[in-house]
N, C-alpha and C. Protein backbone atom coordinates (compact mmCIF):
# COMPACT_ATOMS: atom_id res chain seq x y z
N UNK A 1 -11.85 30.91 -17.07
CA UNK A 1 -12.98 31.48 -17.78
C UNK A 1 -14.04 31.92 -16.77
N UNK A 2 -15.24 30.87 -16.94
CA UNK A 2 -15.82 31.53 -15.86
C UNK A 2 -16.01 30.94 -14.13
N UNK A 3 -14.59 30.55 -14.07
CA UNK A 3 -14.40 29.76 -13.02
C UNK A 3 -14.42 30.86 -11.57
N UNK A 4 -13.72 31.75 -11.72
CA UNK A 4 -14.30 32.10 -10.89
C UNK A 4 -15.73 33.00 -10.01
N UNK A 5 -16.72 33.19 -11.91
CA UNK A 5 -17.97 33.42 -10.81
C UNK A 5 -18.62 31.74 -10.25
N UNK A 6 -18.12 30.79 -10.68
CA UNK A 6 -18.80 29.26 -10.10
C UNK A 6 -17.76 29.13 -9.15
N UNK A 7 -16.90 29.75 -8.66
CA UNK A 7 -16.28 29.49 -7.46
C UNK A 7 -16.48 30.04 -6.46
N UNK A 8 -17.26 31.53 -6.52
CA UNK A 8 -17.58 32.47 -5.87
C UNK A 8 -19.11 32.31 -5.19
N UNK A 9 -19.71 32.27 -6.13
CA UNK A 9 -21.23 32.21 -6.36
C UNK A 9 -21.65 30.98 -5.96
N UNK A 10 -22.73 31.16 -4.63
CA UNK A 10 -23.10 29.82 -4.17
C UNK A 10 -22.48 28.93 -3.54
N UNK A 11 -20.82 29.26 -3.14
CA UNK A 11 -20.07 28.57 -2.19
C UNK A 11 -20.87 28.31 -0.69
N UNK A 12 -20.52 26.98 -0.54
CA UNK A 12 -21.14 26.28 0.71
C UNK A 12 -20.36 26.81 1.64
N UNK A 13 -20.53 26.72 2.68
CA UNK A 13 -19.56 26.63 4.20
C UNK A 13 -18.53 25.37 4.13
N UNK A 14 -19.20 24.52 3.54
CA UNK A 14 -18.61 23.35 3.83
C UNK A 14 -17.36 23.57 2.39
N UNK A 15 -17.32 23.87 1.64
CA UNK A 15 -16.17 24.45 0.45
C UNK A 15 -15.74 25.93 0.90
N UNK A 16 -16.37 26.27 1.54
CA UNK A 16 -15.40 27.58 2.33
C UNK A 16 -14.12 26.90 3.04
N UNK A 17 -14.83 26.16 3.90
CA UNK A 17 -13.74 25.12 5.03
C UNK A 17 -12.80 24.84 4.62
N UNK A 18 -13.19 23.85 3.03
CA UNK A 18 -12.15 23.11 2.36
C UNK A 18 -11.03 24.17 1.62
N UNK A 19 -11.48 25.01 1.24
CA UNK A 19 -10.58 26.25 0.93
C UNK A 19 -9.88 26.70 2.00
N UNK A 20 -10.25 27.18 2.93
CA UNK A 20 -9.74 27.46 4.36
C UNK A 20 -8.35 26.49 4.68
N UNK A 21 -9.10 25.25 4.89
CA UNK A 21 -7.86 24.02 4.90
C UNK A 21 -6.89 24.13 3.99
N UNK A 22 -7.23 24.27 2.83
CA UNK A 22 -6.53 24.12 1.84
C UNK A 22 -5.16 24.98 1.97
N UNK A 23 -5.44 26.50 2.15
CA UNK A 23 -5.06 27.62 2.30
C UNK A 23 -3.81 27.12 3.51
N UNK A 24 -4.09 26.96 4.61
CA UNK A 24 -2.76 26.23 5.68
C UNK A 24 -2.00 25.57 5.05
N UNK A 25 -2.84 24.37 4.35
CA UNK A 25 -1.90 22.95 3.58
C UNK A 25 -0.91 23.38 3.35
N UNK A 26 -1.23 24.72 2.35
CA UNK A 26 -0.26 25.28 1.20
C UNK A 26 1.26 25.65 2.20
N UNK A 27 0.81 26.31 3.90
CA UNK A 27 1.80 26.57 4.41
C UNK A 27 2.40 25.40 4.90
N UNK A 28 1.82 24.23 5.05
CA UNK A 28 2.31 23.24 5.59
C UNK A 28 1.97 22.75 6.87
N UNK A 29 1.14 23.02 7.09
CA UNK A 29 -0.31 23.05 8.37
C UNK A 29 -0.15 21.26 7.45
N UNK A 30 0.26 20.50 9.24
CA UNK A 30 -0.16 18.72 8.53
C UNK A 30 -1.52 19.05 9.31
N UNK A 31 -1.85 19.63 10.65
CA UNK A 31 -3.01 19.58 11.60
C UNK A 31 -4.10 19.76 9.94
N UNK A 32 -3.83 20.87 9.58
CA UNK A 32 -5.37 21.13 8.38
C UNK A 32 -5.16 19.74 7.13
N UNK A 33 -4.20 19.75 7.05
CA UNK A 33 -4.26 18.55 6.00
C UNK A 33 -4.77 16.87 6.30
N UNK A 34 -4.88 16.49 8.11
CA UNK A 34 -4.80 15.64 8.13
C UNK A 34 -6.98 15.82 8.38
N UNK A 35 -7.48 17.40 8.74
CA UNK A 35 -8.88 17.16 8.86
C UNK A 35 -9.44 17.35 7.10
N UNK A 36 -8.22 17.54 6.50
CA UNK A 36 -9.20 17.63 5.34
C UNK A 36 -9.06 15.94 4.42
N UNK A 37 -8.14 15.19 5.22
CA UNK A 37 -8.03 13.75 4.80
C UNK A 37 -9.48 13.12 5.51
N UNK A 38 -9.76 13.30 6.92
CA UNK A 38 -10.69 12.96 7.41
C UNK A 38 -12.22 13.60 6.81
N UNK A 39 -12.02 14.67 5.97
CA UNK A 39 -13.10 14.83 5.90
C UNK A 39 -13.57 14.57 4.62
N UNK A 40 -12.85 13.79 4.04
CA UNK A 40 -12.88 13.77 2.58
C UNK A 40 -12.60 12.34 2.06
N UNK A 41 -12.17 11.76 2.67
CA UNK A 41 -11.74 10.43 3.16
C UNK A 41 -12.54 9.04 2.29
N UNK A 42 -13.64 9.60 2.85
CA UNK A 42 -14.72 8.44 2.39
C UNK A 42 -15.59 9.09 0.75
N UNK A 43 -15.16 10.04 0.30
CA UNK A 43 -15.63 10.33 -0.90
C UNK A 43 -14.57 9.71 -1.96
N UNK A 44 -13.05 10.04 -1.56
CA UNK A 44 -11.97 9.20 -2.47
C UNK A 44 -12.37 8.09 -2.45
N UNK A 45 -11.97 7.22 -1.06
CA UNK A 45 -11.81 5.59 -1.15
C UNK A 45 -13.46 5.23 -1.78
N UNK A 46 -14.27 5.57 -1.37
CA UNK A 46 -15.81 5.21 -1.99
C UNK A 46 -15.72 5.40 -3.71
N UNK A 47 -15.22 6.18 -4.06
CA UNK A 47 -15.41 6.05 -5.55
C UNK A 47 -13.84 5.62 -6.57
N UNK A 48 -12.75 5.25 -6.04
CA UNK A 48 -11.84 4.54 -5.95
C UNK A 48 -12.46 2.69 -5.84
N UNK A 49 -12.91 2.33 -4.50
CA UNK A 49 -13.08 1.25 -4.86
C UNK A 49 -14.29 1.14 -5.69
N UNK A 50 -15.39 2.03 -5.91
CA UNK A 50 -16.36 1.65 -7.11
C UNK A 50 -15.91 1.27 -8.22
N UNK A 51 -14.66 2.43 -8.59
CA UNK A 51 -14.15 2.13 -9.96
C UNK A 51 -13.22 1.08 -10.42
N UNK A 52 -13.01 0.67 -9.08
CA UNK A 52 -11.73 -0.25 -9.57
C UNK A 52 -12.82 -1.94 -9.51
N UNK A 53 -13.32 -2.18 -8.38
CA UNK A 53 -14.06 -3.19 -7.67
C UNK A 53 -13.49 -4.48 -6.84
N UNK A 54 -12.48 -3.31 -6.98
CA UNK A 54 -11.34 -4.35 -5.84
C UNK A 54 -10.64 -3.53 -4.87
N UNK A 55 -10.63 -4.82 -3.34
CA UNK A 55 -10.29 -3.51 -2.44
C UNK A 55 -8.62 -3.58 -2.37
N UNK A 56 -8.28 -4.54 -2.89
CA UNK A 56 -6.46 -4.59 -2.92
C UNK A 56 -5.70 -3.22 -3.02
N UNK A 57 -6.12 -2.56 -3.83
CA UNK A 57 -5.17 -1.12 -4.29
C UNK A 57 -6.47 0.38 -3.51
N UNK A 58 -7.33 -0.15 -3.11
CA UNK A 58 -7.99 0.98 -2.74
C UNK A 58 -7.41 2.34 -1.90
N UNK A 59 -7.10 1.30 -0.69
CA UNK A 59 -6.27 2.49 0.08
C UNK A 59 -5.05 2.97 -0.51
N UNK A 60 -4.51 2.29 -1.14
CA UNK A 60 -2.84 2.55 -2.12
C UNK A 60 -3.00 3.76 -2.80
N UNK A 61 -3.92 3.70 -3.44
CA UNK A 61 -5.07 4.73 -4.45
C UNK A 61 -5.22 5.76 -3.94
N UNK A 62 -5.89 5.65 -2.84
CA UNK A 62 -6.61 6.68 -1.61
C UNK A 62 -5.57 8.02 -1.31
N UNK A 63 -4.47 6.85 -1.12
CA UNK A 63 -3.10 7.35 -0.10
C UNK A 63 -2.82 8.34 -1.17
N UNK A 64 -2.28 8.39 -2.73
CA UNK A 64 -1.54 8.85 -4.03
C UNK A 64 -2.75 9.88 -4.12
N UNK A 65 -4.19 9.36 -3.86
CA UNK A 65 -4.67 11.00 -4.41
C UNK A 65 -4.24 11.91 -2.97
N UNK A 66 -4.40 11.61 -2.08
CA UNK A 66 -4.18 12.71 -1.07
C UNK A 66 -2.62 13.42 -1.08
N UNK A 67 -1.64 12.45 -1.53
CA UNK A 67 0.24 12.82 -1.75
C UNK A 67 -0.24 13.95 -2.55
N UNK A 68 -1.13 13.67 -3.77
CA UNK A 68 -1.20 14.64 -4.63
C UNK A 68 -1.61 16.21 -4.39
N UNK A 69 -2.50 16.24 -3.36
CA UNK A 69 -3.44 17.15 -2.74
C UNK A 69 -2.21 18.21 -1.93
N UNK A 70 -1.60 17.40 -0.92
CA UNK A 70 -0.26 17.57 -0.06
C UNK A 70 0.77 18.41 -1.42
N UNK A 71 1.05 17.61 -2.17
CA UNK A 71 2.21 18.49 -3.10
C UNK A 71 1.56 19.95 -3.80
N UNK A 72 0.67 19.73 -4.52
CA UNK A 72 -0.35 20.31 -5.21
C UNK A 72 -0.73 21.62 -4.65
N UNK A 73 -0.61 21.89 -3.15
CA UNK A 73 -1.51 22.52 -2.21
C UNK A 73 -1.23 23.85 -2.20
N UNK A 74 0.41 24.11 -2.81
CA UNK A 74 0.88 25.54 -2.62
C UNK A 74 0.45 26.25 -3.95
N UNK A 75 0.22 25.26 -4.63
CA UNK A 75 -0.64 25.92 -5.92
C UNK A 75 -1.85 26.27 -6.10
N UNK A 76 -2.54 24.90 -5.41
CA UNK A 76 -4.13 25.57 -5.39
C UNK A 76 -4.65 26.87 -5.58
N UNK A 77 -5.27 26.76 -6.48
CA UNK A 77 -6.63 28.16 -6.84
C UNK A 77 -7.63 27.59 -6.18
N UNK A 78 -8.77 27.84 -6.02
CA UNK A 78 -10.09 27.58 -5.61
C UNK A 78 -11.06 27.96 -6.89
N UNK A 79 -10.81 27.66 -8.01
CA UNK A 79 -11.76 28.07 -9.57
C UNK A 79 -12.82 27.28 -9.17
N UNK A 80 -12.82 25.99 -9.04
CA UNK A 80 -14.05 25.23 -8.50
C UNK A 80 -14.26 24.75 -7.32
N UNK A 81 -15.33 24.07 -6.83
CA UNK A 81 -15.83 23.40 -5.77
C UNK A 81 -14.16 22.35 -5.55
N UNK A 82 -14.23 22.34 -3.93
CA UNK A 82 -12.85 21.58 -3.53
C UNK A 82 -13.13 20.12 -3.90
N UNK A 83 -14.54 19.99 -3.73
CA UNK A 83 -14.33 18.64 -3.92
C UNK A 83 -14.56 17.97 -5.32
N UNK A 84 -14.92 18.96 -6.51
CA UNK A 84 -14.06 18.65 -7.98
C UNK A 84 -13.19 18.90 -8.36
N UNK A 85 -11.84 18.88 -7.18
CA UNK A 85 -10.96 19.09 -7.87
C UNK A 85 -10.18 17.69 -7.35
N UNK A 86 -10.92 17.78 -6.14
CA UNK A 86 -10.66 16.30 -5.58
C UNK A 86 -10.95 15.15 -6.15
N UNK A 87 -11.97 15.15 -7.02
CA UNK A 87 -12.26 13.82 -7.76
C UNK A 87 -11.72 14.36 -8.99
N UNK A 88 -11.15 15.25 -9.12
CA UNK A 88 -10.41 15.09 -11.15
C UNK A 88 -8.86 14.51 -10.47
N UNK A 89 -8.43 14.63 -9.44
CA UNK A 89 -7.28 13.53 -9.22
C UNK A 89 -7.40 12.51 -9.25
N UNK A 90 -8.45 12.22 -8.33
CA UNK A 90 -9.37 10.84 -7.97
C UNK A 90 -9.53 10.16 -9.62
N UNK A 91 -10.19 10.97 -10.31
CA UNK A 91 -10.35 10.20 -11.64
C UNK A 91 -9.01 9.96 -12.32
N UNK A 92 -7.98 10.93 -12.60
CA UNK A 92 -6.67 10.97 -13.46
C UNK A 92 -6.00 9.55 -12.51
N UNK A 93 -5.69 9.44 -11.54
CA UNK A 93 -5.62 8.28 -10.80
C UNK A 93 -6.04 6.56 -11.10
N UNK A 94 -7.41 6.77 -10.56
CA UNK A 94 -8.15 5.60 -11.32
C UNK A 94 -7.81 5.39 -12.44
N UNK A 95 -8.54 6.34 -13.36
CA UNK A 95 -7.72 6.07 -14.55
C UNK A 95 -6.43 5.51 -15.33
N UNK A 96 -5.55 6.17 -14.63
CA UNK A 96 -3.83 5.59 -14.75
C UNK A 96 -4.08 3.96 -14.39
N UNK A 97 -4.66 4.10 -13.28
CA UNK A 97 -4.26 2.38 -12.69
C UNK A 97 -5.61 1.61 -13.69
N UNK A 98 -6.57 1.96 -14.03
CA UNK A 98 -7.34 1.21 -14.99
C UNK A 98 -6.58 0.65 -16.23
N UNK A 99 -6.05 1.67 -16.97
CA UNK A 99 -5.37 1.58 -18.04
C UNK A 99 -4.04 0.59 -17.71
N UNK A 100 -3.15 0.92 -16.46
CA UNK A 100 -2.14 0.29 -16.34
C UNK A 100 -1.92 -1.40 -16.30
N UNK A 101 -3.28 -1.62 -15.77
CA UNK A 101 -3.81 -2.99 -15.02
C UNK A 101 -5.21 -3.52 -16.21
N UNK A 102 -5.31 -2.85 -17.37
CA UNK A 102 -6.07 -3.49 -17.50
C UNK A 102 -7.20 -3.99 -17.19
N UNK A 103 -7.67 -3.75 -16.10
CA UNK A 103 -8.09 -4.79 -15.17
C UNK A 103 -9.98 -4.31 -15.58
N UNK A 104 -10.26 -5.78 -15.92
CA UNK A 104 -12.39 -5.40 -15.43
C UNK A 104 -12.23 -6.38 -14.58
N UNK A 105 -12.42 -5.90 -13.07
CA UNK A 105 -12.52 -6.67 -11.70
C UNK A 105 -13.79 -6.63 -12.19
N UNK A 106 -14.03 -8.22 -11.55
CA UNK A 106 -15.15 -8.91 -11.46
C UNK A 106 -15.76 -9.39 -9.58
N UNK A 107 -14.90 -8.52 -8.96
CA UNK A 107 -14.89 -8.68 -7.61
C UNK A 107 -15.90 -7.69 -7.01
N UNK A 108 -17.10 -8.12 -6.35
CA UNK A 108 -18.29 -7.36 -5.92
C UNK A 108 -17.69 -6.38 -5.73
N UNK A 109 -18.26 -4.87 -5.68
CA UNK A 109 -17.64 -3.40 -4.89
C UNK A 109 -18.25 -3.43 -3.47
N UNK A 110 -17.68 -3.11 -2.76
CA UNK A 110 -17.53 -2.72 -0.96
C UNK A 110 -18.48 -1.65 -1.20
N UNK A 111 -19.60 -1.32 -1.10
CA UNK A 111 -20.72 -0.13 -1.21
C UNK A 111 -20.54 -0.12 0.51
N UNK A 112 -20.88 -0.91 1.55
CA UNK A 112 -21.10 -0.42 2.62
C UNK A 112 -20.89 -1.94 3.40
N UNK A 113 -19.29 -1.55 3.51
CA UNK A 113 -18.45 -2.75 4.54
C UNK A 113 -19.02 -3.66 6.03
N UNK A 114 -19.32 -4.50 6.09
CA UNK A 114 -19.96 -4.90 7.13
C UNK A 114 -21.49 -4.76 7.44
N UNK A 115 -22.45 -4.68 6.10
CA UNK A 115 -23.65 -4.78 6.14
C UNK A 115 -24.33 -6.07 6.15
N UNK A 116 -23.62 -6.94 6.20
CA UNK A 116 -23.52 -8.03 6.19
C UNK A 116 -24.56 -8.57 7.68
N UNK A 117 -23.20 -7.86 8.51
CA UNK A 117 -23.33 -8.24 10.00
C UNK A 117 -24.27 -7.27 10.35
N UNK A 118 -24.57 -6.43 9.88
CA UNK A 118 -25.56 -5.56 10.56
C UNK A 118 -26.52 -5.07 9.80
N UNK A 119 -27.72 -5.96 9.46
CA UNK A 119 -28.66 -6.00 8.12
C UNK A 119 -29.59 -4.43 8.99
N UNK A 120 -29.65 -3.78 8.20
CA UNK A 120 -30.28 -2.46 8.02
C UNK A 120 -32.34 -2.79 8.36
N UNK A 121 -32.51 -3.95 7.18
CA UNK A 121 -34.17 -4.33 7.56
C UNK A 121 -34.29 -5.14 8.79
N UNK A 122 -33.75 -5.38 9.35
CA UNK A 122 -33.96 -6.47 10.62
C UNK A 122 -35.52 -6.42 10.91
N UNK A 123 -35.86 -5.42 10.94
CA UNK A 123 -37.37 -5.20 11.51
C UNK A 123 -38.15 -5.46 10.54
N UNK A 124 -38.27 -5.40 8.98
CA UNK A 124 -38.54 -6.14 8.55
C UNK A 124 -38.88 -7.41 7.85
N UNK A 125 -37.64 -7.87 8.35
CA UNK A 125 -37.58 -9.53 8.09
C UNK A 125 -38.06 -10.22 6.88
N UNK A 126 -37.50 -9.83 5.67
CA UNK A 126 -37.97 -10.30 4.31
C UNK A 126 -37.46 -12.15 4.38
N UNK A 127 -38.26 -12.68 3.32
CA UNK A 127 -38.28 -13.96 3.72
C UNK A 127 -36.88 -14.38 2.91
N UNK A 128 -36.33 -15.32 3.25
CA UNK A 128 -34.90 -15.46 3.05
C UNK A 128 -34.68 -15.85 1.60
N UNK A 129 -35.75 -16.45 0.97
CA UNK A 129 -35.84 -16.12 -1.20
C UNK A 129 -35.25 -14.40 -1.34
N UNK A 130 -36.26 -13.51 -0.46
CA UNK A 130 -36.34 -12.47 -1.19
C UNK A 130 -35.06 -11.45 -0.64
N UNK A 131 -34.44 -11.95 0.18
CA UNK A 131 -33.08 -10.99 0.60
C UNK A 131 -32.43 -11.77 -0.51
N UNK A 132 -32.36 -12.64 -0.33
CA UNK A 132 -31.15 -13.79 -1.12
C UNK A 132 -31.00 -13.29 -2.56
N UNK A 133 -31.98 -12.69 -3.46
CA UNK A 133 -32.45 -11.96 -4.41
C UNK A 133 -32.26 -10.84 -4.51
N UNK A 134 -32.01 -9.79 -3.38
CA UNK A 134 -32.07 -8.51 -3.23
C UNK A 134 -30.31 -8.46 -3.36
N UNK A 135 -29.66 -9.29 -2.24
CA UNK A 135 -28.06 -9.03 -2.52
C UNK A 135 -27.68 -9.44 -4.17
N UNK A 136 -28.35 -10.60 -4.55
CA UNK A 136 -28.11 -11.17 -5.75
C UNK A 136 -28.54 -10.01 -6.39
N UNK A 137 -28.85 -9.21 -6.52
CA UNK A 137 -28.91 -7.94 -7.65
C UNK A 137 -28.25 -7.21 -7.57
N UNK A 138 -28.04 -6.81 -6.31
CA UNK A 138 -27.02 -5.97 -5.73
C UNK A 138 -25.56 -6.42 -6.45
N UNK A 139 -25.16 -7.18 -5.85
CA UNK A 139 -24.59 -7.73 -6.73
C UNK A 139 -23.78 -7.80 -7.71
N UNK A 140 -24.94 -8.26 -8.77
CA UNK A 140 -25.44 -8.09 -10.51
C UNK A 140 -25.13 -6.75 -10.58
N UNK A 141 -25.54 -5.62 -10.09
CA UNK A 141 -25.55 -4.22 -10.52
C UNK A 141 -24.30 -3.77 -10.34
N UNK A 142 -23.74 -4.20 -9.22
CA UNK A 142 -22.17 -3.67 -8.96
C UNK A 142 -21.19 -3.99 -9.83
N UNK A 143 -21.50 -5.73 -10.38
CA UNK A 143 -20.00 -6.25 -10.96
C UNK A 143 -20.69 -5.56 -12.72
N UNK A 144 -21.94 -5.20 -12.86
CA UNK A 144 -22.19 -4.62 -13.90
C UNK A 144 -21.70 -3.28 -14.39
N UNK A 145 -21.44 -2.93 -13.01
CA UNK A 145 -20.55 -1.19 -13.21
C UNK A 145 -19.54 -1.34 -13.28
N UNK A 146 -19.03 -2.48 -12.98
CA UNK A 146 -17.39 -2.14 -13.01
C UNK A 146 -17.26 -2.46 -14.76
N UNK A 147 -18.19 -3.36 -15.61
CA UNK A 147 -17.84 -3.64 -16.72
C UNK A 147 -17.93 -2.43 -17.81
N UNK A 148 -18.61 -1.41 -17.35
CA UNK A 148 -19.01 -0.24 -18.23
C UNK A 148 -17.74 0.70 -18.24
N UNK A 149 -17.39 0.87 -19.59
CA UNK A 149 -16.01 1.59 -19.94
C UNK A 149 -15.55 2.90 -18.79
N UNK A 150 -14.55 3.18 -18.73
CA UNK A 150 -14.41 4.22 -17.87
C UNK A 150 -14.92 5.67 -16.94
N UNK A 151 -15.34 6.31 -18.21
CA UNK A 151 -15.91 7.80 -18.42
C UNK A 151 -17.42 7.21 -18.20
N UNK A 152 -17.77 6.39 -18.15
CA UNK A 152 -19.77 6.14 -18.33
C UNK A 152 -19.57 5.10 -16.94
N UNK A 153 -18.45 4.34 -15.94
CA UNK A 153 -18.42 3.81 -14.97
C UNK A 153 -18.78 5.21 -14.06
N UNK A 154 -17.27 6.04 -14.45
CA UNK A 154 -17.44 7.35 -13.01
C UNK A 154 -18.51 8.36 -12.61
N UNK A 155 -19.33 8.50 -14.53
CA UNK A 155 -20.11 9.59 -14.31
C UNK A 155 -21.14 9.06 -13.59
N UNK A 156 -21.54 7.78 -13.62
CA UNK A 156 -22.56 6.79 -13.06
C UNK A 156 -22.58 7.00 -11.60
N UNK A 157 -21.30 6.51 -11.17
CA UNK A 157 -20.89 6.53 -9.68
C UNK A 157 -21.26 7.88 -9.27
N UNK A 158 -20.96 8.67 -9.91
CA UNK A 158 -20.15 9.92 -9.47
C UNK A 158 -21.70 10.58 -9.11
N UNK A 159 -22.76 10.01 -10.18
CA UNK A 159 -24.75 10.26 -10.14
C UNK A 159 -25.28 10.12 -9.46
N UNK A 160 -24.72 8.68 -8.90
CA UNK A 160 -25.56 7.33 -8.27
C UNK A 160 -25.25 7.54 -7.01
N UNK A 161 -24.08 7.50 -6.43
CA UNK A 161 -23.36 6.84 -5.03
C UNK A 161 -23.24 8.71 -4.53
N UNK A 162 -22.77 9.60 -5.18
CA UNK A 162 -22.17 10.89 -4.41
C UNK A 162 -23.35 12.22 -4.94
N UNK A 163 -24.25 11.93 -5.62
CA UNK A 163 -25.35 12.79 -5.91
C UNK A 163 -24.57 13.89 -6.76
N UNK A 164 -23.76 13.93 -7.37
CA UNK A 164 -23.21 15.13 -8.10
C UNK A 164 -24.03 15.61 -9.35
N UNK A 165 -24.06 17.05 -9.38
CA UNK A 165 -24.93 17.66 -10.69
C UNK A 165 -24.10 17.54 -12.21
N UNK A 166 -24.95 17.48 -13.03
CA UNK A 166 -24.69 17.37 -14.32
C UNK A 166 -23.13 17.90 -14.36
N UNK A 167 -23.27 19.44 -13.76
CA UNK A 167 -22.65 20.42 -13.94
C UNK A 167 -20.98 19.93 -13.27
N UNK A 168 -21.19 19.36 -12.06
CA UNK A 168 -20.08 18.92 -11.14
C UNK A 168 -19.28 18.13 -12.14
N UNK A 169 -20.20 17.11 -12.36
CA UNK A 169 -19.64 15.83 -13.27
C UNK A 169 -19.14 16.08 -14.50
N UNK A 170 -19.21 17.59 -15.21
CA UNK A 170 -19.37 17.94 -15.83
C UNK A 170 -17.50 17.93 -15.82
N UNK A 171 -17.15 18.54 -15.07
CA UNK A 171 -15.73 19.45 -14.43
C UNK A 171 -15.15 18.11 -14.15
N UNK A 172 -15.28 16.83 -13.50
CA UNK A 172 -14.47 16.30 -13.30
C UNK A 172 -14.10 15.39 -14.47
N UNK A 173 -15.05 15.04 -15.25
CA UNK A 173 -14.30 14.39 -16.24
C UNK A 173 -14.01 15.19 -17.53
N UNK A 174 -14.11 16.78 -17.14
CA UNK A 174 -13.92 17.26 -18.79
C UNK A 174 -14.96 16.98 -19.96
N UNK A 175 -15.71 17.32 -19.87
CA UNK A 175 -16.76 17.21 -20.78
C UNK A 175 -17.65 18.09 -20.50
N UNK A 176 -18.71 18.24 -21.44
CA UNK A 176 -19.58 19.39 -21.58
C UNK A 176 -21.16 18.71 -20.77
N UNK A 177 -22.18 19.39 -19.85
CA UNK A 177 -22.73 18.88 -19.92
C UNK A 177 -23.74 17.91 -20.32
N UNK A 178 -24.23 18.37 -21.79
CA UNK A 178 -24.85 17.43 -22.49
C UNK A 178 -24.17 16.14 -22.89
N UNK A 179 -22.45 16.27 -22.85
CA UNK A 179 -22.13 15.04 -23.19
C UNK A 179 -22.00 14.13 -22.40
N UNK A 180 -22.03 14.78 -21.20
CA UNK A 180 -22.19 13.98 -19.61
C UNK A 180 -23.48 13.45 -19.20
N UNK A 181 -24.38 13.70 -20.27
CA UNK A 181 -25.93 13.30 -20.05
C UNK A 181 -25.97 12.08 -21.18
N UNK A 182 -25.33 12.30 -22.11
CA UNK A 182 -24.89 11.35 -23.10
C UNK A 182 -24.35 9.75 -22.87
N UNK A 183 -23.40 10.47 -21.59
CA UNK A 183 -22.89 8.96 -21.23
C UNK A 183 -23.56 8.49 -20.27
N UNK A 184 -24.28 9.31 -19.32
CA UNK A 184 -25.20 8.28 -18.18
C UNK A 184 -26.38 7.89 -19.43
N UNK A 185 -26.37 8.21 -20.33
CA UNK A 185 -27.42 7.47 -21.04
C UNK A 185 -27.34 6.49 -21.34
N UNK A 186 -25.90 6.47 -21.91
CA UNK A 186 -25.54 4.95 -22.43
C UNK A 186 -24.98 4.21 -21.04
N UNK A 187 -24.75 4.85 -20.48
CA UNK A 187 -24.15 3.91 -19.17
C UNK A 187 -25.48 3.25 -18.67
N UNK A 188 -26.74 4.17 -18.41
CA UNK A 188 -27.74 3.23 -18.02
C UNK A 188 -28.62 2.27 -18.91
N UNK A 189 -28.41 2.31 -20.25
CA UNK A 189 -28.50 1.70 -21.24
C UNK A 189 -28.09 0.16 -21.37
N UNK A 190 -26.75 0.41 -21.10
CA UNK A 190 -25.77 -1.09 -20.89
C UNK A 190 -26.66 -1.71 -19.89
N UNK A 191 -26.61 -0.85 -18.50
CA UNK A 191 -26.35 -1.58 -17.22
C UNK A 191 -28.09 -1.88 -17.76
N UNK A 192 -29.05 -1.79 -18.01
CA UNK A 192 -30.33 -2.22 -18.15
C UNK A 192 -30.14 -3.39 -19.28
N UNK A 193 -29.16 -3.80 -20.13
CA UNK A 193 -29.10 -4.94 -21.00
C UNK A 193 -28.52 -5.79 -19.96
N UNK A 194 -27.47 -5.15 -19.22
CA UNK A 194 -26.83 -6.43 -18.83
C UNK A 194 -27.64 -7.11 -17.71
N UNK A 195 -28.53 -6.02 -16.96
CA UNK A 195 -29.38 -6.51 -15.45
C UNK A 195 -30.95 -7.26 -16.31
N UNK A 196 -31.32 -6.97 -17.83
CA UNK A 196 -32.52 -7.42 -18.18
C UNK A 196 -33.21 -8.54 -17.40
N UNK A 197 -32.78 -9.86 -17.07
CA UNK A 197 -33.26 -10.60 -16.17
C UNK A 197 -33.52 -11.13 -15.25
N UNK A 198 -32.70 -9.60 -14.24
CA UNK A 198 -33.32 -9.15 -13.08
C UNK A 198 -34.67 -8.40 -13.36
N UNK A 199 -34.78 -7.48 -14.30
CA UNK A 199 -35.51 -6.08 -14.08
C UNK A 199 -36.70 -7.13 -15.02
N UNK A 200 -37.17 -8.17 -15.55
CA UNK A 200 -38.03 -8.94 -16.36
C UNK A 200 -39.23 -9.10 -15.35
């Protein structure tokens, strides 16, 4: 429809590239396929383990959307931005293994591995109540996303963690924008019942 004036119109350099790459893949260029794994890398596994909240299957996950990308590649159109087409695998994925597994992990999400060891405020030195409080929400907010149904977990993530527009979010989960405004409504709705006695 009108995919390709939103494919045309307003293309970045950086979705030129990914088209570019893409375009080799298709011949079988592993050199372009393996910089467009690197460059894309941390947008899969980052919203993979958000959605799942476990890191057991993350990379497993990771690995199946990129196979997909690899098979997929001689087909590619460029109708949208590369990297919604990258997260509508990413989601059909998650998805499969949500549904398959059942699963509401209750296992904190990995937001940023080893922050642990390398506290970001050092220089400000909050008193050890009030960090102790700060992860403890942290937390609270993470194992709270993983409990929010599917479609209102990703669009969240997809808001929150990767800055995507209405419009983006719009394309990867199939929905219209207003109904994508619909569910971060209720998604932030929940997550404000369930965090209430933090946010009190």
């Amino acid at each position: 429809m009108s995919g390709k004036d939103q494919g045309t119109v307003g293309k970045s350099e950086e979705d030129t590239e990914d088209v570019r790459l893409m375009q080799l893949v298709g011949r079988g260029d592993t050199g372009a396929f393996e910089e467009l794994i690197e460059r894309h890398q941390s947008l899969v596994a980052g919203t993979v383990a958000r959605m799942l909240g476990s890191n057991s299957d993350v990379e497993d996950i990771a690995q199946q959307v990129f196979i997909r990308v690899w098979k997929s590649a001689r087909r590619y159109v460029p109708s949208a931005k590369f990297t919604t087409w990258l997260l509508k695998i990413t989601r059909n994925l998650v998805f499969n293994e949500l549904r398959r597994s059942k699963r509401h992990a209750h296992v904190p999400l990995q937001t940023n591995p080893g922050a642990e060891e390398f506290p970001v405020k050092d220089e400000v030195n909050p008193a050890p109540d009030a960090s102790l409080l700060e992860s403890e929400l942290q937390q609270a907010i993470e194992e709270a996303i993983t409990q929010l149904p599917e479609s209102q977990r990703m669009a969240l993530i997809l808001r929150r963690y990767e800055q995507l527009s209405y419009e983006e979010i719009s394309e990867v989960l199939d929905l219209s924008v207003p109904a994508v405004k619909s569910v971060l409504f209720r998604a932030r709705t929940e997550l404000r019942a369930r965090l209430s006695r933090y946010l009190a």
